[in-house]
Protein backbone atom coordinates (compact mmCIF):
# COMPACT_ATOMS: atom_id res chain seq x y z
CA UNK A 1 0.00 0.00 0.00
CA UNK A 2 1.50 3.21 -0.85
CA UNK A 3 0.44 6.51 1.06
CA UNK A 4 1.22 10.01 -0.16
CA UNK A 5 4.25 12.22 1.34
CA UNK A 6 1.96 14.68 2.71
CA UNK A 7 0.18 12.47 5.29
CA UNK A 8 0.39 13.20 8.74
CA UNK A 9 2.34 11.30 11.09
CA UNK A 10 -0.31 10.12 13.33
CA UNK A 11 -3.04 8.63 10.76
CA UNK A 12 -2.52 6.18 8.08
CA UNK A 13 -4.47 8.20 5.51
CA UNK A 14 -3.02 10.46 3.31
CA UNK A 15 -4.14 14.15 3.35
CA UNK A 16 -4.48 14.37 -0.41
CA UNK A 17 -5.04 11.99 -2.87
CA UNK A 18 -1.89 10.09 -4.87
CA UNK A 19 -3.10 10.35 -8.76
CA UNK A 20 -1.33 7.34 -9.17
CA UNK A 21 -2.72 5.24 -6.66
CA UNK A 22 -6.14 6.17 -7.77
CA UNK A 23 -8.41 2.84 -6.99
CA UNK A 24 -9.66 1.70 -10.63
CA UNK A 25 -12.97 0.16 -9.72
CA UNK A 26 -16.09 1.79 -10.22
CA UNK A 27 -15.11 2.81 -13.97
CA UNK A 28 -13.40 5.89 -12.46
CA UNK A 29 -9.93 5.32 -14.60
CA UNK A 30 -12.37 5.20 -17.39
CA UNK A 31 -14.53 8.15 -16.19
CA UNK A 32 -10.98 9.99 -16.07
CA UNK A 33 -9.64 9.10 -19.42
CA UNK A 34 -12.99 10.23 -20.87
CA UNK A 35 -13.21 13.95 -19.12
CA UNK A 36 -9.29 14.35 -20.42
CA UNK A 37 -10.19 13.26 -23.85
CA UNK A 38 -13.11 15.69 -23.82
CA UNK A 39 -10.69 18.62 -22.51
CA UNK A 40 -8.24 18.07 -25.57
CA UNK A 41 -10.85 17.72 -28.16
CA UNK A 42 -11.79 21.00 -27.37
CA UNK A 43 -14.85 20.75 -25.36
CA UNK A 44 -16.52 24.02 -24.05
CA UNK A 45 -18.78 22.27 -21.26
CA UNK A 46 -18.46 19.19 -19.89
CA UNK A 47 -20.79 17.88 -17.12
CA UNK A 48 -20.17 15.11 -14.54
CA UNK A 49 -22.54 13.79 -12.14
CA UNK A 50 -23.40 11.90 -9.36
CA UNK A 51 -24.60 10.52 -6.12
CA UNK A 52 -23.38 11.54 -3.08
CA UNK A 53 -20.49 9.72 -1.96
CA UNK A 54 -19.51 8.45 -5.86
CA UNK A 55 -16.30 10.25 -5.67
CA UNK A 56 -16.95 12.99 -7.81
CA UNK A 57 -14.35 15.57 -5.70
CA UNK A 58 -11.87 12.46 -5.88
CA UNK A 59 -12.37 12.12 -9.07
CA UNK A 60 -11.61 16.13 -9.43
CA UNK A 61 -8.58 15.82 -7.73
CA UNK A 62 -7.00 13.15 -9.42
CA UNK A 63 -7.94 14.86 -13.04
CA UNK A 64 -6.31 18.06 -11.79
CA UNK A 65 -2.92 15.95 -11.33
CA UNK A 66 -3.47 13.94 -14.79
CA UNK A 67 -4.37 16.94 -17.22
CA UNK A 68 -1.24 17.21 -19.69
CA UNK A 69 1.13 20.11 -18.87
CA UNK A 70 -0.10 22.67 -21.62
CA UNK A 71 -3.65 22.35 -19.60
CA UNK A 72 -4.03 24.43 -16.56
CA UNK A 73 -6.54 23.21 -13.64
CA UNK A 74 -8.36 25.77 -11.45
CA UNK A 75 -10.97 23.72 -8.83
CA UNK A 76 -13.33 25.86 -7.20
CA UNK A 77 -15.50 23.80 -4.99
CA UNK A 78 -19.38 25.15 -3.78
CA UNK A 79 -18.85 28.40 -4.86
CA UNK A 80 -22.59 30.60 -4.19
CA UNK A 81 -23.73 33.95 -4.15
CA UNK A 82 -23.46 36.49 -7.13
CA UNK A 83 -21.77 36.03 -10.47
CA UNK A 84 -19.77 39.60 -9.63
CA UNK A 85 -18.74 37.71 -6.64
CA UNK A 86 -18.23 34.45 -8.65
CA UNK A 87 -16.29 36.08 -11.28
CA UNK A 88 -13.88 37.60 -8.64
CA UNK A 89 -13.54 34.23 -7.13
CA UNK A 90 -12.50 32.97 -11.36
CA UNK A 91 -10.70 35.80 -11.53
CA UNK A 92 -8.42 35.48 -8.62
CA UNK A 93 -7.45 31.72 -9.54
CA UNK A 94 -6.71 32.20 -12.81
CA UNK A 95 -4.96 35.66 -12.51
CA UNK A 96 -3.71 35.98 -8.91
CA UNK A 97 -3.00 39.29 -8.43
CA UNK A 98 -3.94 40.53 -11.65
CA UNK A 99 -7.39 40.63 -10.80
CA UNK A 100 -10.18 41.22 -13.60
CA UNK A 101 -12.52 43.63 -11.38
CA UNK A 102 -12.88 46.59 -12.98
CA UNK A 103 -16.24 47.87 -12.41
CA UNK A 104 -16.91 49.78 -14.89
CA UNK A 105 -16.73 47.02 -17.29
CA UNK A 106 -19.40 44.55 -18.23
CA UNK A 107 -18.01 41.23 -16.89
CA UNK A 108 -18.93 39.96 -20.11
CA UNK A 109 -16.06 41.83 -21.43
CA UNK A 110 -14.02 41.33 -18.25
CA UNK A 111 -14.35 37.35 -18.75
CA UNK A 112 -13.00 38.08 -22.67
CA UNK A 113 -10.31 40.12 -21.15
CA UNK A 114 -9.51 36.54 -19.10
CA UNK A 115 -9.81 34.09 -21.79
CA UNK A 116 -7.48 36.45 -23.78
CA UNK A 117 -4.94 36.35 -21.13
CA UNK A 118 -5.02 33.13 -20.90
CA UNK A 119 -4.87 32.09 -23.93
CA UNK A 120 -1.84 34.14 -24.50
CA UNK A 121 0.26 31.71 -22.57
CA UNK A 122 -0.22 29.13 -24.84
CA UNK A 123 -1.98 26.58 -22.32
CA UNK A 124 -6.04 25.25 -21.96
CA UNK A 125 -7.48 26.33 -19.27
CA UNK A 126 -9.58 24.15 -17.31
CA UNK A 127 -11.96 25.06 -14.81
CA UNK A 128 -13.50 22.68 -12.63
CA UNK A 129 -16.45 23.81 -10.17
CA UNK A 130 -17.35 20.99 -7.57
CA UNK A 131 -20.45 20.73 -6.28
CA UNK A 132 -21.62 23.19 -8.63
CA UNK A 133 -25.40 21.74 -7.36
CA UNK A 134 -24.51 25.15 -4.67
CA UNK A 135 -24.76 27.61 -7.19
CA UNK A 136 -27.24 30.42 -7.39
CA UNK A 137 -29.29 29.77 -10.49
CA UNK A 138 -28.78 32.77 -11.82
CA UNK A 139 -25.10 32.61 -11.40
CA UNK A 140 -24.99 29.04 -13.22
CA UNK A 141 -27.17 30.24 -16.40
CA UNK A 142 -25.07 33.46 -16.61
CA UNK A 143 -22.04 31.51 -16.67
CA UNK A 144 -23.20 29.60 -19.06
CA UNK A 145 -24.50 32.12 -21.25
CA UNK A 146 -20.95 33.50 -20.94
CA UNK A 147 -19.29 30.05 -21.65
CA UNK A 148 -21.95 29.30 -24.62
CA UNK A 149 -20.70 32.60 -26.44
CA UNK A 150 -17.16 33.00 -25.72
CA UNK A 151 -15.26 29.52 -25.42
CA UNK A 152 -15.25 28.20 -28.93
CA UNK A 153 -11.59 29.37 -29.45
CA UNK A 154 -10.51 30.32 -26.69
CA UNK A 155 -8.77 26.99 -25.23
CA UNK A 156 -11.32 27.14 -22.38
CA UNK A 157 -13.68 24.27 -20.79
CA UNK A 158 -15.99 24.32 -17.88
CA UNK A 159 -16.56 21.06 -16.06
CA UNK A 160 -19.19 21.24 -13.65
CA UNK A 161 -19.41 18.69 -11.30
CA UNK A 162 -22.37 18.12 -8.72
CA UNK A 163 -25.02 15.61 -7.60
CA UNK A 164 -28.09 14.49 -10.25
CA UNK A 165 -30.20 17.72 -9.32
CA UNK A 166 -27.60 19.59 -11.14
């Protein structure tokens, strides 16, 4: 049995999941394969859901370590409230401290201005929202508006990932 470096001294589980120790059963290698063949074949929005309990954040975790080095992972997980607030939460991942919050810009424009500087460094950029089932409605169909308009070529894809009512 093989446990990850950054368990804790005192318990025998590890504190984050080893992406190569992922257990197999359950079609989750194949579930994994699938989402990272989706990602390169240039998929806007991909969807994954499930039960409670399936392993869907596990599942999140270990596709975060997997994606190919030109793909950059950002996991947000139960994000709520409004898009503005939403956006700021995008826009600190993927920027840092180049934050897209200008307010006197539509954030329509704002999540162009994003894409754009992302896709200037030449990678994919992969956002993953876990338990996305948390989202304000509103929130969720703006984002998708936004994603449904803007991601064709811009080396972006949304995977949401949440329980059936999503």
């Amino acid at each position: 049995m093989q446990f990850n470096s950054e368990q804790s001294s005192d318990s025998i589980f590890p504190e984050r999941i080893d992406a190569e120790t992922f257990c197999p059963h359950g079609r989750r290698e194949d579930i994994c394969q699938s989402l990272i063949f989706d990602i390169l074949a240039g998929k806007s929005l991909v969807k994954l859901s499930g039960r409670m309990g399936a392993g869907k954040s596990t599942l999140c975790d270990v596709l975060e370590e997997r994606v190919p080095i030109n793909v950059r992972a950002v996991v947000l997980s139960g994000p709520s409230g409004s898009f503005e607030k939403f956006f700021r939460l995008v826009a600190s991942a993927v920027d840092g401290d180049k934050r897209v919050t200008d307010v006197q810009r539509e954030v329509s424009e704002q999540w162009q201005q994003l894409l754009a500087n992302h896709l200037a460094t030449g990678s994919h950029l992969l956002l993953i929202i876990d338990e996305a089932e948390k989202m304000f409605a509103a929130t969720l169909e703006r984002l998708l508006r936004l994603v449904a308009e803007e991601a064709q070529d811009a080396h972006f894809t949304l995977l949401l990932v949440g329980r059936p009512e999503l």
